[in-house]
Each structure stands twice: as C-alpha cells, then as structure tokens.
Protein backbone atom coordinates (compact mmCIF):
# COMPACT_ATOMS: atom_id res chain seq x y z
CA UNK A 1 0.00 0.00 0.00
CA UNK A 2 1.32 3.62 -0.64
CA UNK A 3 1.33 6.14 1.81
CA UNK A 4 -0.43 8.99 1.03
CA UNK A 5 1.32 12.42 0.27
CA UNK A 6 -0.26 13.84 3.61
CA UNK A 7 0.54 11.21 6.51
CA UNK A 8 3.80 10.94 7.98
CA UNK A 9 6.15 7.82 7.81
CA UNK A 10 7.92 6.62 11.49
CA UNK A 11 10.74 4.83 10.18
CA UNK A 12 12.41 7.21 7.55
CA UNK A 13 16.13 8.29 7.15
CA UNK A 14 17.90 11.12 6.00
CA UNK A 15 21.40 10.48 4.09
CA UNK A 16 23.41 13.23 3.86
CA UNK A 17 27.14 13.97 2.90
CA UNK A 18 29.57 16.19 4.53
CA UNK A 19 34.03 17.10 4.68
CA UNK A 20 35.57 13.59 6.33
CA UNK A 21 36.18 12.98 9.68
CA UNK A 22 38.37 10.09 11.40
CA UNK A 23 36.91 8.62 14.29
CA UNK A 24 39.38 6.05 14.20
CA UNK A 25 42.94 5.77 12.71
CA UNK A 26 42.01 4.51 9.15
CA UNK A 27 38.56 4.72 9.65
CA UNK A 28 37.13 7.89 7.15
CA UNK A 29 33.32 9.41 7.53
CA UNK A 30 32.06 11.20 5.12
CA UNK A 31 28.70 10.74 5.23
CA UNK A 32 25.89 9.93 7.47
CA UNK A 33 22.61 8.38 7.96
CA UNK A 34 20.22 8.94 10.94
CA UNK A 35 16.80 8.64 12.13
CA UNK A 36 14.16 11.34 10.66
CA UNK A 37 12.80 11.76 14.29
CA UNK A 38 16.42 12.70 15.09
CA UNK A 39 15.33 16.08 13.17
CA UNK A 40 13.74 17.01 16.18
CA UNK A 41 16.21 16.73 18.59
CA UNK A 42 16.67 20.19 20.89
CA UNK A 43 19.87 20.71 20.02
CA UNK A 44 19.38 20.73 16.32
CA UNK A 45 17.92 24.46 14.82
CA UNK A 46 14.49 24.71 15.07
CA UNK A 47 11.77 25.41 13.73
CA UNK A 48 14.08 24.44 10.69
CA UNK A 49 14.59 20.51 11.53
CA UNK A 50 10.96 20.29 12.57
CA UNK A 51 9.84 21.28 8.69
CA UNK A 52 12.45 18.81 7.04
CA UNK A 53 11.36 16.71 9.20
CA UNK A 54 7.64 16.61 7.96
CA UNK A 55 9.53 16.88 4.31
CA UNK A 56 11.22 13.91 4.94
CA UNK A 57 8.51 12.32 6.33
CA UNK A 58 5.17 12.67 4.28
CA UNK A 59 4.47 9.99 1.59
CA UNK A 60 7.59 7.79 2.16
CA UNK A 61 7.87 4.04 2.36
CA UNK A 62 8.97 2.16 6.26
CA UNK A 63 12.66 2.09 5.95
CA UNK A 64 12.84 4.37 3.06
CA UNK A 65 16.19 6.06 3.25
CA UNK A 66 16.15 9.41 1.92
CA UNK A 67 19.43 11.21 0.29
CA UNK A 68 19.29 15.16 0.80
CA UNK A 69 19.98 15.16 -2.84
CA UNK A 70 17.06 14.04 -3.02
CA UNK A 71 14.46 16.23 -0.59
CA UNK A 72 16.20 19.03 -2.83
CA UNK A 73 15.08 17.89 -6.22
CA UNK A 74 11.91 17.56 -4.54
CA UNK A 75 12.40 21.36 -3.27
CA UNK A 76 11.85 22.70 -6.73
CA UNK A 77 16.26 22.27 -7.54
CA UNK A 78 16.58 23.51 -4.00
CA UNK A 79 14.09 26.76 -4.81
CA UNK A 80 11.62 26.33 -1.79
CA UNK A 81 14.47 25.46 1.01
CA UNK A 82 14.62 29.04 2.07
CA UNK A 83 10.74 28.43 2.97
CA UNK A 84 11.48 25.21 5.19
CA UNK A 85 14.42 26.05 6.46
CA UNK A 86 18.62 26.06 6.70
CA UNK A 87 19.90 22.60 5.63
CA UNK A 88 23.30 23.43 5.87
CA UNK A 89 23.25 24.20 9.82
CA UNK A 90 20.42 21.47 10.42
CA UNK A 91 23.08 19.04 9.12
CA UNK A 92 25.91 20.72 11.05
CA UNK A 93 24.20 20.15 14.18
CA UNK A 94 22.53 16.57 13.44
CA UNK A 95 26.78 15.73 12.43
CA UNK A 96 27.76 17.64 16.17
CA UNK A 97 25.10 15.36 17.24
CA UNK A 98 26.49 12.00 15.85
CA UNK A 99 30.29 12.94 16.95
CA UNK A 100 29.12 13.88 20.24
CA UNK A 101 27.43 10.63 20.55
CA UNK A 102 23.60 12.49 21.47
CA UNK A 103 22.30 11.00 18.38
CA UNK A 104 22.15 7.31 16.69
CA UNK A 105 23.85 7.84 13.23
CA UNK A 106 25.39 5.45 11.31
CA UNK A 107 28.68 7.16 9.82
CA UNK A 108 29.73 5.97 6.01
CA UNK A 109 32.73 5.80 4.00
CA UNK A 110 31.27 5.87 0.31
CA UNK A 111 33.52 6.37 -2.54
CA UNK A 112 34.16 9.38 -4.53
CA UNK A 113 31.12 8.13 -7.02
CA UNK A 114 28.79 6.86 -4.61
CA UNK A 115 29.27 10.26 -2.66
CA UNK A 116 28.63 11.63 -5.93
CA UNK A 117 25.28 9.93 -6.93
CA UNK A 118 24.33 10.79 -3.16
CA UNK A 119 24.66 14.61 -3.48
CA UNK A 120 23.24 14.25 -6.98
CA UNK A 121 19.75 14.26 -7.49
CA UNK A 122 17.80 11.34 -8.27
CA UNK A 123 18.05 11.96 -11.99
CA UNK A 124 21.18 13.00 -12.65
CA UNK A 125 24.01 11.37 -13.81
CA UNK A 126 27.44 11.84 -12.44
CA UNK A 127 30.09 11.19 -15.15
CA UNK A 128 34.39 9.78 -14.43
CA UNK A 129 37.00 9.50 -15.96
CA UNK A 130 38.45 6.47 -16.53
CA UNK A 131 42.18 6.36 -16.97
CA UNK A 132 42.21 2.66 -17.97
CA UNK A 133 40.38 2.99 -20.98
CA UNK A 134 40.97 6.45 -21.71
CA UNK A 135 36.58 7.36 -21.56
CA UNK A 136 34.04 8.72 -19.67
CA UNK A 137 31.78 6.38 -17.69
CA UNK A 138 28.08 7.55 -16.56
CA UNK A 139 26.49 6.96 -13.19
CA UNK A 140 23.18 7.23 -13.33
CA UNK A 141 19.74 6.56 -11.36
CA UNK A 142 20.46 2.62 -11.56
CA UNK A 143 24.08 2.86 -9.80
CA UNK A 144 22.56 5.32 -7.41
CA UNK A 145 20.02 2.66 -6.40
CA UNK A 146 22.53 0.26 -5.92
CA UNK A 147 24.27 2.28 -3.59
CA UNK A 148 21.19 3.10 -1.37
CA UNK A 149 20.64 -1.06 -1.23
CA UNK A 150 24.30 -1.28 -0.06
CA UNK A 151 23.36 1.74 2.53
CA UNK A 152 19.92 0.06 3.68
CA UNK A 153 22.30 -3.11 4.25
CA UNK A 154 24.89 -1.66 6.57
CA UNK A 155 22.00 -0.01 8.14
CA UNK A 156 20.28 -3.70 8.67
CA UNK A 157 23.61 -4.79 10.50
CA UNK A 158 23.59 -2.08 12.67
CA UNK A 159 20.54 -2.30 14.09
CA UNK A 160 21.43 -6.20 14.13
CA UNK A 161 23.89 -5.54 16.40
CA UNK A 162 22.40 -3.01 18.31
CA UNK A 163 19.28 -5.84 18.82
CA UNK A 164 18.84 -6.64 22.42
C-alpha cells in the first residue's frame, strides 16, 4: 500500500554527505545516515529541523532512506528550502550530534562516485573519468540505487547488532 502524500512515515532516514572525519585511525566518515525523528532533537535548529522533518517524512515508504539530494530535487532544484528552512546548519548540528554521541547515526565511508550519486539528485548522472580505458563512464539513477541497497544493508547490520 502507498502512503499517502499527507501522513507521515515513522521509520524514515535522511542520508546526507559532509568534509571527512576520522573517528578512528584509518577509519574515514564522510557521510551519514540517521533517524528522521532525530530532526527534532533540541539541540538541532528549530523550527528548521521540525519542517524537514515533515519533508522527509510525508508519503515515504517504512525504511525508506532518503538522500538530501534528493528532498532538494523535490524542493523545486533547492528553490523552496529558504521556505522550510537552513539545511546546511540542520546538518551541522545533526553531524555535532552524531560525533558527540547524542544521536544514533550510522557514519559511512562511500567512494568518490557513490558520494557523488548521493549529493546528486535522483536523476542525474554523475560522469568519471576512466584512466584505464581512456573514456568517460556515466552513473546514473540505476548505480545510485545500488548504492542506497548497499546503505539500507549496513543499516540492517547495525541495528542487528544493536538488537537486544
């Protein structure tokens, strides 16, 4: 059954990239997934993470995990985010969040292209160059599925081994 356009979802997420950190030796982050209800959270700016919140929230499938790429293209190309609010410090803060361990996030290392197809828009197509053969290979909306499979999976062992 499809939600309707008007209901919220509970179990959503919100993918979104960001400059590396190491929390380990070896170990790069460079982008994150949490919890939509994690939007809410005090310490992240409101009223701005309450609206993409409710963005991220209406009409989606359980479990759907949502790229910001993504809630952009759905933004009119980014046009209506002054409206719902400041993505760029919502993030910073739900990121202070995650590194200050006050928030559940699940911190990623995806490659340059899978970053890429992330902060692309669901679309789009992110062309490399490929030194081996001398072309240009396209990423498009099929490889960026593939990565958000491989993202729902490492989501699926964490909460595995988070499981009481």
């Amino acid at each position: 059954m499809t939600p309707s356009a008007h209901e919220p979802t509970r179990e959503v997420y919100l993918l979104f990239a960001h400059e590396a950190y190491y929390p380990a030796p070896a170990q790069e982050v460079n982008t994150s997934l949490v919890a939509a209800a994690s939007l809410l959270h005090p310490q992240v700016r409101q009223p701005d993470g309450a609206r993409i919140h409710d963005c991220l929230t209406r009409g989606r499938r359980q479990g759907e995990i949502v790229p910001l790429s993504t809630l952009t293209h759905e933004l009119d190309g980014g046009a209506r985010w002054p409206e719902i609010g400041d993505w760029e410090a919502v993030t910073a803060n739900l990121l202070q969040l995650i590194r200050d361990r006050q928030c559940d996030g699940l911190g990623l290392h995806l490659s340059e292209i899978a970053r890429a197809l992330m902060c692309a828009g669901p679309h789009s197509e992110v062309r490399a160059y490929e030194p081996a053969t001398g072309r240009f290979r396209a990423y498009g909306p099929t490889e960026r599925s593939k990565v958000l499979d491989e993202v729902g999976r490492q989501l699926a062992r964490a909460q595995a081994g988070y499981a009481p």
